[in-house]
C-alpha atoms as a PDB file:
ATOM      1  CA  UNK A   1      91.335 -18.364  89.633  1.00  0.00           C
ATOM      2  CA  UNK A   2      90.875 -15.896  86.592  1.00  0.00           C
ATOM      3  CA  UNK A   3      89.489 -13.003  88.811  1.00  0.00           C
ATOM      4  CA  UNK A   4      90.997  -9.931  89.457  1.00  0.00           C
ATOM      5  CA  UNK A   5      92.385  -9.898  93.037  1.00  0.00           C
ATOM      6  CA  UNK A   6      92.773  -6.112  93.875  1.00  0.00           C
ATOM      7  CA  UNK A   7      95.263  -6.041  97.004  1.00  0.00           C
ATOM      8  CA  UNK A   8      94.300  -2.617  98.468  1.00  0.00           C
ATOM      9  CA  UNK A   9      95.041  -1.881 101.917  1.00  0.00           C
ATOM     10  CA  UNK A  10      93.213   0.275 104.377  1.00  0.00           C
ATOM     11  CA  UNK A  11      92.519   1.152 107.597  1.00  0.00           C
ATOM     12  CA  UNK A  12      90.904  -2.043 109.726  1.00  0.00           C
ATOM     13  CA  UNK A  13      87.421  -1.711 109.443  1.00  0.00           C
ATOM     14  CA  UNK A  14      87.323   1.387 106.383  1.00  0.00           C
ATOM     15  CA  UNK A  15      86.961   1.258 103.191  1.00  0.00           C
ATOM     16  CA  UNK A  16      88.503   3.811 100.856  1.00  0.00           C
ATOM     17  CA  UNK A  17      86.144   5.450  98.155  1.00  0.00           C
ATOM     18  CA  UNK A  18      88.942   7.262  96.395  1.00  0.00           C
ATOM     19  CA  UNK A  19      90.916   3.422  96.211  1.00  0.00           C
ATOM     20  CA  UNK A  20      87.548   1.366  95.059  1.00  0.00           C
ATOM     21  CA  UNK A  21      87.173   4.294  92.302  1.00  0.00           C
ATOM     22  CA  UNK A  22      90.723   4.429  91.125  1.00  0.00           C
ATOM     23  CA  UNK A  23      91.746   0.621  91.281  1.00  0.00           C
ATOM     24  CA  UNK A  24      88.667  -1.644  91.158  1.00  0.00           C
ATOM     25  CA  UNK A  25      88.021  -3.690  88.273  1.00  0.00           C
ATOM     26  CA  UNK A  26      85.585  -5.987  86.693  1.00  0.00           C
ATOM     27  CA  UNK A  27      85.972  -9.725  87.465  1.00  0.00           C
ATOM     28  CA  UNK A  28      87.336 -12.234  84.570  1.00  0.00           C
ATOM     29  CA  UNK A  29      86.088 -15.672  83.993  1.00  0.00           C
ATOM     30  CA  UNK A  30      88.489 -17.788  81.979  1.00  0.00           C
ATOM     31  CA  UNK A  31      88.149 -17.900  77.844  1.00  0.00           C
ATOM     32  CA  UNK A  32      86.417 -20.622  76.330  1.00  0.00           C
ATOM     33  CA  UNK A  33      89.014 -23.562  75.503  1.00  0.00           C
ATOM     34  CA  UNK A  34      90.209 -23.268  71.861  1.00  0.00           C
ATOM     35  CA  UNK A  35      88.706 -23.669  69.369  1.00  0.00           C
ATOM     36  CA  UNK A  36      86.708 -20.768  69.890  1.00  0.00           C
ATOM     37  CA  UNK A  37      83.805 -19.621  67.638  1.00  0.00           C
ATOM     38  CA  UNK A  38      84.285 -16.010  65.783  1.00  0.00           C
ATOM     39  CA  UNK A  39      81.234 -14.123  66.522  1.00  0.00           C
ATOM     40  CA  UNK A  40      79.798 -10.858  65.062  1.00  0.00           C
ATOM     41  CA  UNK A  41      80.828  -8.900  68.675  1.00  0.00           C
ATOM     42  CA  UNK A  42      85.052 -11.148  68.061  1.00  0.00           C
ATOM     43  CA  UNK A  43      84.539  -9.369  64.525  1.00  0.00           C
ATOM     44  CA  UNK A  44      83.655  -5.760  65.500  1.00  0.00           C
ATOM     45  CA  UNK A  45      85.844  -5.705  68.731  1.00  0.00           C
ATOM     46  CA  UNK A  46      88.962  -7.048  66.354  1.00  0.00           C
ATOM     47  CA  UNK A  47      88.443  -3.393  64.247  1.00  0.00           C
ATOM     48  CA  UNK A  48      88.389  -1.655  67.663  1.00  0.00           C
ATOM     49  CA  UNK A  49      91.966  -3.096  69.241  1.00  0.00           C
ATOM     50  CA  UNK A  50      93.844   0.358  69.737  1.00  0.00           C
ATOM     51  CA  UNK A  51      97.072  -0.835  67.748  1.00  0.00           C
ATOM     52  CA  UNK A  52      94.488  -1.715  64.584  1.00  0.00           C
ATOM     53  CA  UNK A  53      91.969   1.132  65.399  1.00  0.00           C
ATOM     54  CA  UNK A  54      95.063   3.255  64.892  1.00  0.00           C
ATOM     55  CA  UNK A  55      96.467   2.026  62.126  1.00  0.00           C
ATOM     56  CA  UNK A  56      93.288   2.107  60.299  1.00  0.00           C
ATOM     57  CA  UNK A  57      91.559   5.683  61.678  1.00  0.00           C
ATOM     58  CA  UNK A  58      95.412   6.852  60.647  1.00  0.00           C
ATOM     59  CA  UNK A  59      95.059   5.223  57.281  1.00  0.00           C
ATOM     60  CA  UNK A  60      91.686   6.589  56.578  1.00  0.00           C
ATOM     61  CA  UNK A  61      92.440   9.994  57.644  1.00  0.00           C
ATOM     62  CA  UNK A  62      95.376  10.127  54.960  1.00  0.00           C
ATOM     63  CA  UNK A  63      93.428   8.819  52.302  1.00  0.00           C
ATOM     64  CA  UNK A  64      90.526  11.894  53.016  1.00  0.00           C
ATOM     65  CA  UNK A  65      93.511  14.236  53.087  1.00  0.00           C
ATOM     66  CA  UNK A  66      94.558  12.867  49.934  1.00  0.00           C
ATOM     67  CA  UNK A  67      91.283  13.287  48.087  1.00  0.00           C
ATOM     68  CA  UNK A  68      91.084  17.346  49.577  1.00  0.00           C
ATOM     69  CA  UNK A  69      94.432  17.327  48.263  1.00  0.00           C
ATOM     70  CA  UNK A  70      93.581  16.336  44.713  1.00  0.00           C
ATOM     71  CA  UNK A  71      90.196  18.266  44.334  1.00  0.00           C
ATOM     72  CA  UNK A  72      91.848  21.992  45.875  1.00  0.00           C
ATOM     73  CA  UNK A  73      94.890  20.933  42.873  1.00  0.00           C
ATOM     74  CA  UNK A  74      92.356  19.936  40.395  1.00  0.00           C
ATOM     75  CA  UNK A  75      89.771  23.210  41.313  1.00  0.00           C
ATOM     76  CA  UNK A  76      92.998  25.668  41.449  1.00  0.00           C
ATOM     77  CA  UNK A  77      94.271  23.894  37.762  1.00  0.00           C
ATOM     78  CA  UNK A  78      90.905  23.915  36.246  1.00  0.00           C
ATOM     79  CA  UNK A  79      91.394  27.692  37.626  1.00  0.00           C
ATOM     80  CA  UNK A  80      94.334  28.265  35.909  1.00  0.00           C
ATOM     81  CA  UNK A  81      93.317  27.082  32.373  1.00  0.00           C
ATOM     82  CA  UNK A  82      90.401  29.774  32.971  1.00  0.00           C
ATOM     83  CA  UNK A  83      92.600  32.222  33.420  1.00  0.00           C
ATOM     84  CA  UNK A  84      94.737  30.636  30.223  1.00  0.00           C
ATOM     85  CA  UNK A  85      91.814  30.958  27.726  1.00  0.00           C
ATOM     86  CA  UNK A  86      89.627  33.909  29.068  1.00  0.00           C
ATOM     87  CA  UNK A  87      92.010  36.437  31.178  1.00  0.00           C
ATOM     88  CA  UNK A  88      92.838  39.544  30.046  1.00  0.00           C
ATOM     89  CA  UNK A  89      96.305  39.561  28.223  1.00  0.00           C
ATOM     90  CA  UNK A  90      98.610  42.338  30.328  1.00  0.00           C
ATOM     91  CA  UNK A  91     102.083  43.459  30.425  1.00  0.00           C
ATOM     92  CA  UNK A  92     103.230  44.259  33.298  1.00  0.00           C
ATOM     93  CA  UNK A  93     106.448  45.800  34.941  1.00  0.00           C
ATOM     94  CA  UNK A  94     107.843  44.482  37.843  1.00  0.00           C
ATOM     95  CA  UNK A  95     108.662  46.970  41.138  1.00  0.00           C
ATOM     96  CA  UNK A  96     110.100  44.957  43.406  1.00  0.00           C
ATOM     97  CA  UNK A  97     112.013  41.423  43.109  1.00  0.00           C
ATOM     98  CA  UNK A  98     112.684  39.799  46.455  1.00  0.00           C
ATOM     99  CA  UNK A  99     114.104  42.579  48.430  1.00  0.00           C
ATOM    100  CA  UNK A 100     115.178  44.359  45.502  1.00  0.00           C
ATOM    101  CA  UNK A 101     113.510  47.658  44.293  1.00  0.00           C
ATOM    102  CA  UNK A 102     116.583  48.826  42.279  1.00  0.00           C
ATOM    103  CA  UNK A 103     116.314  48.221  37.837  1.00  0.00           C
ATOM    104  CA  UNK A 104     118.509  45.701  36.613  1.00  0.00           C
ATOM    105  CA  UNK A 105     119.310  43.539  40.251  1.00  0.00           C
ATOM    106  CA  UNK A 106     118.756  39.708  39.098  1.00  0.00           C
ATOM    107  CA  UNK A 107     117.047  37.483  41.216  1.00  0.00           C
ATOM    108  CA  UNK A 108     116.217  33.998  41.124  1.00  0.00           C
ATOM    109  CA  UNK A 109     112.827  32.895  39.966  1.00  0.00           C
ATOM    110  CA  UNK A 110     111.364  31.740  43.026  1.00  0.00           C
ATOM    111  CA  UNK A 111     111.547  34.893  44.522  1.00  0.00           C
ATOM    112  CA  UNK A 112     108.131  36.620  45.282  1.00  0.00           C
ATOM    113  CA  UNK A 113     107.797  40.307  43.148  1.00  0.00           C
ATOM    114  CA  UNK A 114     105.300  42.953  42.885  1.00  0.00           C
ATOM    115  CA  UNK A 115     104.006  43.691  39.726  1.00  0.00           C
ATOM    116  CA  UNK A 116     102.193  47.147  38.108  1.00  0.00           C
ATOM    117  CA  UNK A 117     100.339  47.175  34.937  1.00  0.00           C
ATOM    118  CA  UNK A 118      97.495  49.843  34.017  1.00  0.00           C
ATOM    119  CA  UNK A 119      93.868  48.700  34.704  1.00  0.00           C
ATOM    120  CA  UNK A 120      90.692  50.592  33.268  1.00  0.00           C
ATOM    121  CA  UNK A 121      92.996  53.321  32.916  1.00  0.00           C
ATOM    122  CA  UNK A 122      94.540  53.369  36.607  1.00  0.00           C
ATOM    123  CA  UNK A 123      97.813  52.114  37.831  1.00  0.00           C
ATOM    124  CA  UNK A 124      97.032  48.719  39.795  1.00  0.00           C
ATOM    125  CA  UNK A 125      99.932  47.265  42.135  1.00  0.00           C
ATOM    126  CA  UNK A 126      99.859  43.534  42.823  1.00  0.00           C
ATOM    127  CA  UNK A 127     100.571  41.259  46.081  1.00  0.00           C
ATOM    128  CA  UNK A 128     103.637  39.906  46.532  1.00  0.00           C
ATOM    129  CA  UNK A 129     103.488  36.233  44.413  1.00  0.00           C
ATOM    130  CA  UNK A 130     105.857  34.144  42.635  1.00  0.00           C
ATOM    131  CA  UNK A 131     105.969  34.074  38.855  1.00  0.00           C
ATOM    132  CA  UNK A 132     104.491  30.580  37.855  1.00  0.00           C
ATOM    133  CA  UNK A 133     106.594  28.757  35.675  1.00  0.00           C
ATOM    134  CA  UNK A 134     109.563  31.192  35.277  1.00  0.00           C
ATOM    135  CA  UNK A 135     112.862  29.819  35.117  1.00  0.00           C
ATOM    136  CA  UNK A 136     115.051  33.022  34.071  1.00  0.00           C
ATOM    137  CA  UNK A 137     116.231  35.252  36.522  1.00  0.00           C
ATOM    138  CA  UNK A 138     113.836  38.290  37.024  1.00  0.00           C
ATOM    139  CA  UNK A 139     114.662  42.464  38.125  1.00  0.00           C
ATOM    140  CA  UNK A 140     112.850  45.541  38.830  1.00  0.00           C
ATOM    141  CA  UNK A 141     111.667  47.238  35.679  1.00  0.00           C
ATOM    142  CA  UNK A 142     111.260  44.004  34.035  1.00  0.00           C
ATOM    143  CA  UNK A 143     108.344  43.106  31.897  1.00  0.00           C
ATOM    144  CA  UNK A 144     106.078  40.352  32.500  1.00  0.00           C
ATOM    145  CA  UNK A 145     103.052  39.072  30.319  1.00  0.00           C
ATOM    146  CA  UNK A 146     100.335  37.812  32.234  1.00  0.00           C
ATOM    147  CA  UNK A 147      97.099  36.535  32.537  1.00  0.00           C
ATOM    148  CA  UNK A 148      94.325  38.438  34.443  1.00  0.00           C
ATOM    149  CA  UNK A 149      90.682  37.793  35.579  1.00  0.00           C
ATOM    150  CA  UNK A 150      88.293  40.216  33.918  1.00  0.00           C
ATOM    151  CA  UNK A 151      86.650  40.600  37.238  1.00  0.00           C
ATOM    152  CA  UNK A 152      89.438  40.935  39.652  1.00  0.00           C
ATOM    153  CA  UNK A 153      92.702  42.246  38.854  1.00  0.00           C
ATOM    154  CA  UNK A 154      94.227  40.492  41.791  1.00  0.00           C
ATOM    155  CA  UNK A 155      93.800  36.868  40.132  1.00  0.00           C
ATOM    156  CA  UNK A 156      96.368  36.183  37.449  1.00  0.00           C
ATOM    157  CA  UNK A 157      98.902  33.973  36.208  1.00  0.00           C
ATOM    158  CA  UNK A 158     102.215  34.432  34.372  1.00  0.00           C
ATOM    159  CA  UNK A 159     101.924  30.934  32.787  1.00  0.00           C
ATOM    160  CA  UNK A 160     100.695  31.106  29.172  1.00  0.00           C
ATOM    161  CA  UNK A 161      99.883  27.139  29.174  1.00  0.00           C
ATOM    162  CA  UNK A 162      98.502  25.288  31.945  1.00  0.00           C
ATOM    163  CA  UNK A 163     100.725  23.066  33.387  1.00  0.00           C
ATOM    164  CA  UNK A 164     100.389  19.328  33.818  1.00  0.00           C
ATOM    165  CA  UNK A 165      97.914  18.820  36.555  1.00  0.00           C
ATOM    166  CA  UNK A 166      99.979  15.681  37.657  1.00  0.00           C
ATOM    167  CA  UNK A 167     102.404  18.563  38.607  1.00  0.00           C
ATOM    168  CA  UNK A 168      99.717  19.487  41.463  1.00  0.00           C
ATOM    169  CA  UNK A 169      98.828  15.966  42.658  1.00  0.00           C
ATOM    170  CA  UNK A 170     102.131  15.213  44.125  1.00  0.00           C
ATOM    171  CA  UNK A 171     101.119  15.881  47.605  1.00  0.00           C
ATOM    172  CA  UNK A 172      98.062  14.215  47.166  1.00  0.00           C
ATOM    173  CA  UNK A 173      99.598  11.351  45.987  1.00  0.00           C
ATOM    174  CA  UNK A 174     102.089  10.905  48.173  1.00  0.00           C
ATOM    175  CA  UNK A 175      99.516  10.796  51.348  1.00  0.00           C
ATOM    176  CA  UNK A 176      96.824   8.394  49.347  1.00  0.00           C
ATOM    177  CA  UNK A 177      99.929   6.134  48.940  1.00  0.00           C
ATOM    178  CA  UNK A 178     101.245   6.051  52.080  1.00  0.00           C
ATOM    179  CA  UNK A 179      97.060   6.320  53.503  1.00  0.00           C
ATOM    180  CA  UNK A 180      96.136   2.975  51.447  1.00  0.00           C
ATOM    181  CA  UNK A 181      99.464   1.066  52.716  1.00  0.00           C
ATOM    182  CA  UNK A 182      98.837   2.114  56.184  1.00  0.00           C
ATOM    183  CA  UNK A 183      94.830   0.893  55.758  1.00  0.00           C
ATOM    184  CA  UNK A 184      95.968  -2.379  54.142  1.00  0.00           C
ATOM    185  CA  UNK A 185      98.437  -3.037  56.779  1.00  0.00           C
ATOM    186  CA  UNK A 186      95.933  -2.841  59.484  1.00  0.00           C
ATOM    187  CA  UNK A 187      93.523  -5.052  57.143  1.00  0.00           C
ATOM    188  CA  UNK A 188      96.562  -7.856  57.849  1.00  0.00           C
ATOM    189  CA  UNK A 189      96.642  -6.717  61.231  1.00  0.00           C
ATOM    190  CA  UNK A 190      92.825  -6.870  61.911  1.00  0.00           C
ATOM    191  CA  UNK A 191      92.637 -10.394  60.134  1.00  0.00           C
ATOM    192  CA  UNK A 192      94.717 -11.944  62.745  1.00  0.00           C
ATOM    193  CA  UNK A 193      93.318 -11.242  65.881  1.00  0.00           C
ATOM    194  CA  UNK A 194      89.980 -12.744  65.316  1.00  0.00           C
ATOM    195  CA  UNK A 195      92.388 -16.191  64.132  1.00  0.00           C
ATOM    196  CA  UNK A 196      94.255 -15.548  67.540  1.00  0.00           C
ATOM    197  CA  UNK A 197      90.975 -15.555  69.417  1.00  0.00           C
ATOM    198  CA  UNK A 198      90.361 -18.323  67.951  1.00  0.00           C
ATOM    199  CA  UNK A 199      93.328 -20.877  68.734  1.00  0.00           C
ATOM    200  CA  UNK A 200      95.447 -18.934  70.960  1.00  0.00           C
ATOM    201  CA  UNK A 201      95.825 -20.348  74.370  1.00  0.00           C
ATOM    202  CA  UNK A 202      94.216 -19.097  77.452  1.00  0.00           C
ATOM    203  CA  UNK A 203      97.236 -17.967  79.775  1.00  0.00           C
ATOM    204  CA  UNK A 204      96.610 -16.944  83.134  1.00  0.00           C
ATOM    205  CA  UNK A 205      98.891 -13.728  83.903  1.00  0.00           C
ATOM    206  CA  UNK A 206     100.305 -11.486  86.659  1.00  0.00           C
ATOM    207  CA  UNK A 207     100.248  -7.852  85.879  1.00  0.00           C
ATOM    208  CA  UNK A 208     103.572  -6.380  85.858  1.00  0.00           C
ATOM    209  CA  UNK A 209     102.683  -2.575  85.299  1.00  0.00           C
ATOM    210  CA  UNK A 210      99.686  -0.415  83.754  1.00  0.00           C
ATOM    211  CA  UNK A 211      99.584   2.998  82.198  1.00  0.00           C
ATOM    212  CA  UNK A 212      97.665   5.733  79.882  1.00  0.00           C
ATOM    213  CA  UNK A 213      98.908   5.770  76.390  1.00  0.00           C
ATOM    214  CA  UNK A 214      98.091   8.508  73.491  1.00  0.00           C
ATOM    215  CA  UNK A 215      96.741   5.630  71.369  1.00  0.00           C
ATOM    216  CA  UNK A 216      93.947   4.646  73.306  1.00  0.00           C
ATOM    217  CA  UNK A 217      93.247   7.295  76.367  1.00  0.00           C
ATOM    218  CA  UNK A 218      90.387   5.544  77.517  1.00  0.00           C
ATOM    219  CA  UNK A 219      91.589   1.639  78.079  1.00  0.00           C
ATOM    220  CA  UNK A 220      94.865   0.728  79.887  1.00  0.00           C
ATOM    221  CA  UNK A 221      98.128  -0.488  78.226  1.00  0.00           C
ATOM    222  CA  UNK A 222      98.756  -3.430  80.629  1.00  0.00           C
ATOM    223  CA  UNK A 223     102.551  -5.241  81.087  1.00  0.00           C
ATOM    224  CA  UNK A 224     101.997  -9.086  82.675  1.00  0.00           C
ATOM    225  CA  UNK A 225     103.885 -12.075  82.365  1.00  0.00           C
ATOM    226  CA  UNK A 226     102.153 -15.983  82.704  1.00  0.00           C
ATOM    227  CA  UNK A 227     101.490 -16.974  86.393  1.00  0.00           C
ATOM    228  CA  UNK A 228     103.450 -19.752  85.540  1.00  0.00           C
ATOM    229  CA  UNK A 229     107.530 -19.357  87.427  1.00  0.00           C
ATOM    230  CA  UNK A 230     108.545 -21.365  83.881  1.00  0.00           C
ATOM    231  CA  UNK A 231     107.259 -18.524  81.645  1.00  0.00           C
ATOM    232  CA  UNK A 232     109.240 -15.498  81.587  1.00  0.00           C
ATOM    233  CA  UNK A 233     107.532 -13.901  78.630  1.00  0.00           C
ATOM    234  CA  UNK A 234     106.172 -10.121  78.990  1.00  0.00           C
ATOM    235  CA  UNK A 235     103.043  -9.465  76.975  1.00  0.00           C
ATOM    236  CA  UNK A 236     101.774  -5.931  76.220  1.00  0.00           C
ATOM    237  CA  UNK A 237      97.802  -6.201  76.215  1.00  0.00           C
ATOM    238  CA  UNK A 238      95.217  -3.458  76.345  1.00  0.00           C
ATOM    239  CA  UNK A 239      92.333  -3.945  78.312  1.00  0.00           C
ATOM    240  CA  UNK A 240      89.056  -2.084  78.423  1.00  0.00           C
ATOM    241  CA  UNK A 241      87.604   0.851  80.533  1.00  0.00           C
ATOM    242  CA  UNK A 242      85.613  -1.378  82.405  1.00  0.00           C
ATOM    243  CA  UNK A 243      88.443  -3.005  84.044  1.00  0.00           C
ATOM    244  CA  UNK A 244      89.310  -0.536  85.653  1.00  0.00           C
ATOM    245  CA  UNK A 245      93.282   0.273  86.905  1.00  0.00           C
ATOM    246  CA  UNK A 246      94.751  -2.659  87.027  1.00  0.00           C
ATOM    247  CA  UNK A 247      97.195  -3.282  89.770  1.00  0.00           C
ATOM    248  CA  UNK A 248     100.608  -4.815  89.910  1.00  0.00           C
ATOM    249  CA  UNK A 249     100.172  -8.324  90.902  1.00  0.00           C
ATOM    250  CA  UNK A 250      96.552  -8.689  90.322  1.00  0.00           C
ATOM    251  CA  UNK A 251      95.603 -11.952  87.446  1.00  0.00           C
ATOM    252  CA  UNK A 252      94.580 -11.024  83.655  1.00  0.00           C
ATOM    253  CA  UNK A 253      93.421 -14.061  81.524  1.00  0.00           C
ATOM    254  CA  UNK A 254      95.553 -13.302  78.068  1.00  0.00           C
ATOM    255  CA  UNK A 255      94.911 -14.948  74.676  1.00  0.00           C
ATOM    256  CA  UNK A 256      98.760 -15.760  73.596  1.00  0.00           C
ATOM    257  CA  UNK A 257      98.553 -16.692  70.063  1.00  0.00           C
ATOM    258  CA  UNK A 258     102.279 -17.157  67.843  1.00  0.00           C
ATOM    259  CA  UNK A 259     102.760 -13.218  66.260  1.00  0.00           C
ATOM    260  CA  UNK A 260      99.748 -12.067  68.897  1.00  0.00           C
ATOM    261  CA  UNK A 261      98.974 -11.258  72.695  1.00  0.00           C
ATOM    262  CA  UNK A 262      95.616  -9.922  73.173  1.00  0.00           C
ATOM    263  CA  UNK A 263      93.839  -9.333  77.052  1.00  0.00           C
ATOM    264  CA  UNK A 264      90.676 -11.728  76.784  1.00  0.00           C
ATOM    265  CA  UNK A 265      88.415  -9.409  78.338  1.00  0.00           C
ATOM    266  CA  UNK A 266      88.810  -7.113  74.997  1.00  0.00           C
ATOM    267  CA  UNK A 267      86.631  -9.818  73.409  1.00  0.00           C
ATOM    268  CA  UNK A 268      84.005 -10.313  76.713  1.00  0.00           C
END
């Protein structure tokens, strides 16, 4: 009892190589009778369940995109308040609006225009950008005060006061908030499956079905229900590499706690 029984058939007397590679599997002794004792290895392999591993790796990867977020706003404000205080003061005229080339044709403010304005004595045309901060309506042959870098013509602002750098952390915010929720859910998450290692009951199980799954390529998501014809219950367990490919009606011990199912040989 408690070992994996693979049922693979062959030919009498030969022994598959491709079968033994694709479907053997480590043998299981049954878990120690609850209570069992949280070691340093129940600790580290709790972190390393692919639901929690997930929800954490996910968590943390939020919260780093977060803080590039926040220092490329920050760097680009601190940018702009350069260009504020020290840029060259220009007017210059606007030659296209959207698609419009023609004087006088209004277009919304979020449209992206080319500007000219004389540089060093020679006609400079910019790239295509947006006018920061402009809420009027804007045409061909309209004039436009900006701000440009002494050094390069093509940096330049239309703002003539910085804007409020919580303007530019929105993004950044949004993904540290939903990065720390994620990380403190699998903190809850984490914290219970060392307390269902710990008094969960050692069920004996049939495997119903295993598969691959995108959140943990390497083990096997395992379906199996108890052994036991009184216990209907599915569980959904992941068990290691090690194991193998389990096989429909081969054993699996399972911890069963009350919110948690977890394969014992995770914890081996």
């Amino acid at each position: 009892m408690g070992a994996w029984s693979p049922e693979l058939t062959t030919p009498a007397g030969e022994t598959s190589e491709n079968d033994l590679s694709d479907h053997a599997v480590a043998q299981q002794t049954p878990p120690p009778a609850a209570p069992r004792p949280i070691t340093a290895r129940v600790r580290m392999r709790a972190w390393m369940e692919p639901r929690i591993r997930f929800a954490w790796l996910t968590g943390l990867v939020l919260i780093l995109i977060a803080a590039g977020l926040g220092t490329f706003a920050a760097v680009q404000w601190q940018h702009q308040r350069w260009l504020i205080s020290h840029g060259t003061k220009v007017n210059a005229v606007v030659q296209q609006a959207g698609d419009q080339i023609l004087a006088g044709r209004k277009q919304p403010p979020s449209e992206l225009v080319i500007l000219q304005f004389d540089w060093h004595g020679q006609p400079h045309k910019t790239q295509p950008q947006v006018l920061a901060g402009r809420t009027e309506y804007i045409a061909p042959k309209d004039v436009v005060a900006i701000n440009v870098n002494p050094n390069d013509p093509d940096d330049w602002t239309s703002l003539q006061s910085a804007e409020p750098l919580a303007n530019r952390l929105f993004g950044a915010e949004v993904a540290l908030a939903v990065g720390v929720l994620t990380a403190v859910g699998a903190l809850g998450l984490r914290w219970s499956v060392p307390n269902a290692w710990r008094s969960g009951a050692g069920v004996e199980a049939i495997v119903v079905d295993s598969h691959h799954t995108a959140l943990a390529p390497l083990s096997r998501a395992v379906r199996c229900t108890p052994a036991t014809d009184s216990d209907r219950r599915i569980f959904s367990v992941y068990v290691p590499p090690r194991l193998g490919h389990p096989q429909a009606g081969q054993t699996l011990w399972v911890i069963v706690a009350k919110n948690a199912a977890l394969a014992a040989a995770w914890f081996d």
